[in-house]
C-alpha atoms as a PDB file:
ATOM      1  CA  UNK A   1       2.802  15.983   8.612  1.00  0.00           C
ATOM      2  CA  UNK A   2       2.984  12.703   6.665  1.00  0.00           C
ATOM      3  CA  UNK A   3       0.889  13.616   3.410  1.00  0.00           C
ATOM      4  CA  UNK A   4       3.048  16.171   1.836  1.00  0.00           C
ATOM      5  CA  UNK A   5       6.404  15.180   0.538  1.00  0.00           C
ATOM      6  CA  UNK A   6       7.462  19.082   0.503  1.00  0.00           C
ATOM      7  CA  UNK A   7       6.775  19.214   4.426  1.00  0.00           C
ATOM      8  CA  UNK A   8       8.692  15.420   4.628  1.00  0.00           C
ATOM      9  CA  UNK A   9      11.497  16.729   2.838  1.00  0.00           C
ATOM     10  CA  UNK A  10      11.321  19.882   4.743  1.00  0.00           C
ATOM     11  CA  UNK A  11      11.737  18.513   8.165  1.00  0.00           C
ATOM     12  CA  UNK A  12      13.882  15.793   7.163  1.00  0.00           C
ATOM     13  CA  UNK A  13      16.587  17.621   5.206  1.00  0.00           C
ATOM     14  CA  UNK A  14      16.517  20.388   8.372  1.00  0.00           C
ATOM     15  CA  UNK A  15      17.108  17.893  10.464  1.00  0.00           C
ATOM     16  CA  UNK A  16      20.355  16.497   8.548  1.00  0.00           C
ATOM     17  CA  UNK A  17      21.366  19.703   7.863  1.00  0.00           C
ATOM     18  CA  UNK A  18      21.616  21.132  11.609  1.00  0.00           C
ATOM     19  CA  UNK A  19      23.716  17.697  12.246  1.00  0.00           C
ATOM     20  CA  UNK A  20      25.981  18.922   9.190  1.00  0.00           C
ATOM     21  CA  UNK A  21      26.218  22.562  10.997  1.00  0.00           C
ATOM     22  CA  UNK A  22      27.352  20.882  14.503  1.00  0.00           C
ATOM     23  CA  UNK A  23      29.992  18.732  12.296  1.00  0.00           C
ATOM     24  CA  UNK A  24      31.144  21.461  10.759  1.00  0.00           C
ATOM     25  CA  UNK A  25      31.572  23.485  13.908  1.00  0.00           C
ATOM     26  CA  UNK A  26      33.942  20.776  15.706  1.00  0.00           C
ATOM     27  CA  UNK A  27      35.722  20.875  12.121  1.00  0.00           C
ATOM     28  CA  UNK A  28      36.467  24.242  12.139  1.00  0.00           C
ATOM     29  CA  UNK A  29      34.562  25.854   9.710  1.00  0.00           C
ATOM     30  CA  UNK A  30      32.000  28.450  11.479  1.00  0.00           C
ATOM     31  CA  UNK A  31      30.645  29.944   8.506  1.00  0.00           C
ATOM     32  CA  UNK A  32      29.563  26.624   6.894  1.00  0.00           C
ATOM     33  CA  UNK A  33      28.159  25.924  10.001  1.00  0.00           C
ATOM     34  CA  UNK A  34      26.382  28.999  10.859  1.00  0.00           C
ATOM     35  CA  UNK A  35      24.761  28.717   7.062  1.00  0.00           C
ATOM     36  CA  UNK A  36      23.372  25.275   7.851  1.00  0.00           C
ATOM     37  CA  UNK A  37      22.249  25.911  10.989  1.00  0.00           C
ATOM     38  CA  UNK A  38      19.880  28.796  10.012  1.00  0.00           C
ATOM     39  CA  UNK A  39      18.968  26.579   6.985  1.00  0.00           C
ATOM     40  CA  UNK A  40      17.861  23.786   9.217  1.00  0.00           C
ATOM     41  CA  UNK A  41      16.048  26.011  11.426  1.00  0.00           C
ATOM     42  CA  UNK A  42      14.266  27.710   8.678  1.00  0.00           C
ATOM     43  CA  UNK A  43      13.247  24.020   6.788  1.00  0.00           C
ATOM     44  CA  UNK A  44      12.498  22.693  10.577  1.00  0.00           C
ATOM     45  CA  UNK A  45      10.227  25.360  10.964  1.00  0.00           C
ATOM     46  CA  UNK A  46       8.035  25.904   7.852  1.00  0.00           C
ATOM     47  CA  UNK A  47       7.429  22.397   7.706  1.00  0.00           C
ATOM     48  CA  UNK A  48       5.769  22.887  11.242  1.00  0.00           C
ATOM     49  CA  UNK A  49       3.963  25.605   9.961  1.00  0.00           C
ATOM     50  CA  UNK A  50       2.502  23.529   7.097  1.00  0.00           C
ATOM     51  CA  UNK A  51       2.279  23.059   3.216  1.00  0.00           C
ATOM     52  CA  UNK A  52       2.713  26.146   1.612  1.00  0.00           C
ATOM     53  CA  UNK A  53       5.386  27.276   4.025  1.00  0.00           C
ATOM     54  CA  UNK A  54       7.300  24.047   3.593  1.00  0.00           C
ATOM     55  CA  UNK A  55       6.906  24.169  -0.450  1.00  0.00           C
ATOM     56  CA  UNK A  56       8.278  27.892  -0.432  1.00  0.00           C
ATOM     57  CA  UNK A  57      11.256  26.790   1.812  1.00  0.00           C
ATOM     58  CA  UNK A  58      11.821  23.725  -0.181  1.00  0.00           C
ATOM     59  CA  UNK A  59      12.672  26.242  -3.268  1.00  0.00           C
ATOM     60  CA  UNK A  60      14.093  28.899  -1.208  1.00  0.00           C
ATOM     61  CA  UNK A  61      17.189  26.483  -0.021  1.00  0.00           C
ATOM     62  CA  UNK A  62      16.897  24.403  -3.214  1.00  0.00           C
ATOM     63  CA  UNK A  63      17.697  27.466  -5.254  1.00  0.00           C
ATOM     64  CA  UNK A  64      20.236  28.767  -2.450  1.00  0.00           C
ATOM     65  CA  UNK A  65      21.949  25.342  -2.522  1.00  0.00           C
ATOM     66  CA  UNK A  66      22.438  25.421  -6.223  1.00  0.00           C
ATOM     67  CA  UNK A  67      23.804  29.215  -6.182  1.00  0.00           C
ATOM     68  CA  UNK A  68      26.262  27.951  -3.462  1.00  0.00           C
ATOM     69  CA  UNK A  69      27.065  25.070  -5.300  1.00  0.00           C
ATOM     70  CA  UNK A  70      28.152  26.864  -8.315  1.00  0.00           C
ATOM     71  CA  UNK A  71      29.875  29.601  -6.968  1.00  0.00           C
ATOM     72  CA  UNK A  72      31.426  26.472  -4.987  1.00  0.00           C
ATOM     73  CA  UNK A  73      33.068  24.771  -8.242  1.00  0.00           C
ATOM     74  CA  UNK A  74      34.751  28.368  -8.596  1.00  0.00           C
ATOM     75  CA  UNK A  75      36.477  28.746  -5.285  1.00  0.00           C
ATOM     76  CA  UNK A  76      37.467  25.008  -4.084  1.00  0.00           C
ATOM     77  CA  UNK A  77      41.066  25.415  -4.363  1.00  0.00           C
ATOM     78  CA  UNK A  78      41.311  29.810  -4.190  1.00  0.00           C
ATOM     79  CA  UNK A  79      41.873  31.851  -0.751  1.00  0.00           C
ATOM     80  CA  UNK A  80      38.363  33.029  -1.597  1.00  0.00           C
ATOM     81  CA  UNK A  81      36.429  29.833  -0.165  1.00  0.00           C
ATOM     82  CA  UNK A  82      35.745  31.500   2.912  1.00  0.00           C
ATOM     83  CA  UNK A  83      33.402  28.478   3.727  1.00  0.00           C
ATOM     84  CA  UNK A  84      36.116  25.749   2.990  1.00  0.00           C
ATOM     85  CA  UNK A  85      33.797  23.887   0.791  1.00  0.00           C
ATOM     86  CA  UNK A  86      35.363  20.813  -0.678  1.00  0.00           C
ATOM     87  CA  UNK A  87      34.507  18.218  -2.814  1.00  0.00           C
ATOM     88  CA  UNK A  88      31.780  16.415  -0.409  1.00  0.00           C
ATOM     89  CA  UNK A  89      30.703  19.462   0.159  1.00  0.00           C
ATOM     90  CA  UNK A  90      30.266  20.103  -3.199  1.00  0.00           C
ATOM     91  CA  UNK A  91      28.355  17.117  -4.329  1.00  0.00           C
ATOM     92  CA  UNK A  92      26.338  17.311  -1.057  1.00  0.00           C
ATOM     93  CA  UNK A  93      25.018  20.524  -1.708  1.00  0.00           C
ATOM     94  CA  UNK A  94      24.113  19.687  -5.532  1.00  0.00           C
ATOM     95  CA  UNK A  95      21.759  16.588  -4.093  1.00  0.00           C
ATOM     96  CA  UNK A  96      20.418  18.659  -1.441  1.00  0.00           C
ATOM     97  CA  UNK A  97      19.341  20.815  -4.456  1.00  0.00           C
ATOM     98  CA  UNK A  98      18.111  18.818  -6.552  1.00  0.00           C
ATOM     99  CA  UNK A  99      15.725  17.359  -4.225  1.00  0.00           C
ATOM    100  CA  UNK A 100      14.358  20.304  -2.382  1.00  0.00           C
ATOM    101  CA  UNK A 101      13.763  21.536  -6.209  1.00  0.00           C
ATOM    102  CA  UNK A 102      12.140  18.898  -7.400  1.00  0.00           C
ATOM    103  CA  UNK A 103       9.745  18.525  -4.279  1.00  0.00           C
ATOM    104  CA  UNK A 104       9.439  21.945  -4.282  1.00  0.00           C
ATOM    105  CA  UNK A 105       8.074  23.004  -7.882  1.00  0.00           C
ATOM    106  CA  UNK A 106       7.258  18.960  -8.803  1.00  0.00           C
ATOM    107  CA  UNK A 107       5.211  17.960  -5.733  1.00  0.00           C
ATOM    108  CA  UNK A 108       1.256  18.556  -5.469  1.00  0.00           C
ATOM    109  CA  UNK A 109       0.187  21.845  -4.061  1.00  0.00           C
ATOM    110  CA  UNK A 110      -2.978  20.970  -2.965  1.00  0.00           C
ATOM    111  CA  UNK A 111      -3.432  20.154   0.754  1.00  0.00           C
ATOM    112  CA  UNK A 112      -5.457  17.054  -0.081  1.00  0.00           C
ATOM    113  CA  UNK A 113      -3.031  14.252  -0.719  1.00  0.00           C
END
């Protein structure tokens, strides 16, 4: 488990991410936390499964956490942010993205370390 960064970052992330889902259910925001949840679950698991798995889930939510992100910087503020993102929120989900991209598409893809 410990010689790939993208199976690291996997597992890691996926495990932060399901304690941001059970915050955000005592806070009252179900969505939120019903989108990190499945996220965590998904990272938690492909990094299990190994490499290649991890690497394509690293990208996966790396690319879904910069869509949300940006769609985010829209509706902070409008009746249409259904997921009450704010501005933590916000500038959580651009680092999450940025580092599940860049271990994603920047880290070797080879299984030997």
């Amino acid at each position: 488990m410990s010689s790939s960064p993208n199976r690291i970052v996997a597992l890691a992330l996926g495990v932060g991410f399901g304690g941001y889902g059970v915050f955000a259910v005592f806070t009252g925001r179900p969505l939120l936390a019903a989108l990190f949840l499945i996220a965590a679950a998904g990272l938690v698991v492909a990094a299990v499964l190994g490499i290649a798995s991890a690497r394509l889930a690293n990208i996966i939510a790396g690319t879904a956490w910069l869509v949300l992100g940006y769609a985010g910087l829209f509706l902070v503020g409008t009746e249409f942010n259904v997921m009450r993102l704010g501005a933590l929120s916000e500038v959580a989900l651009f680092a999450a993205a940025t580092v599940h991209l860049a271990v994603g598409l920047g880290a070797r893809r080879d299984v030997a370390a």
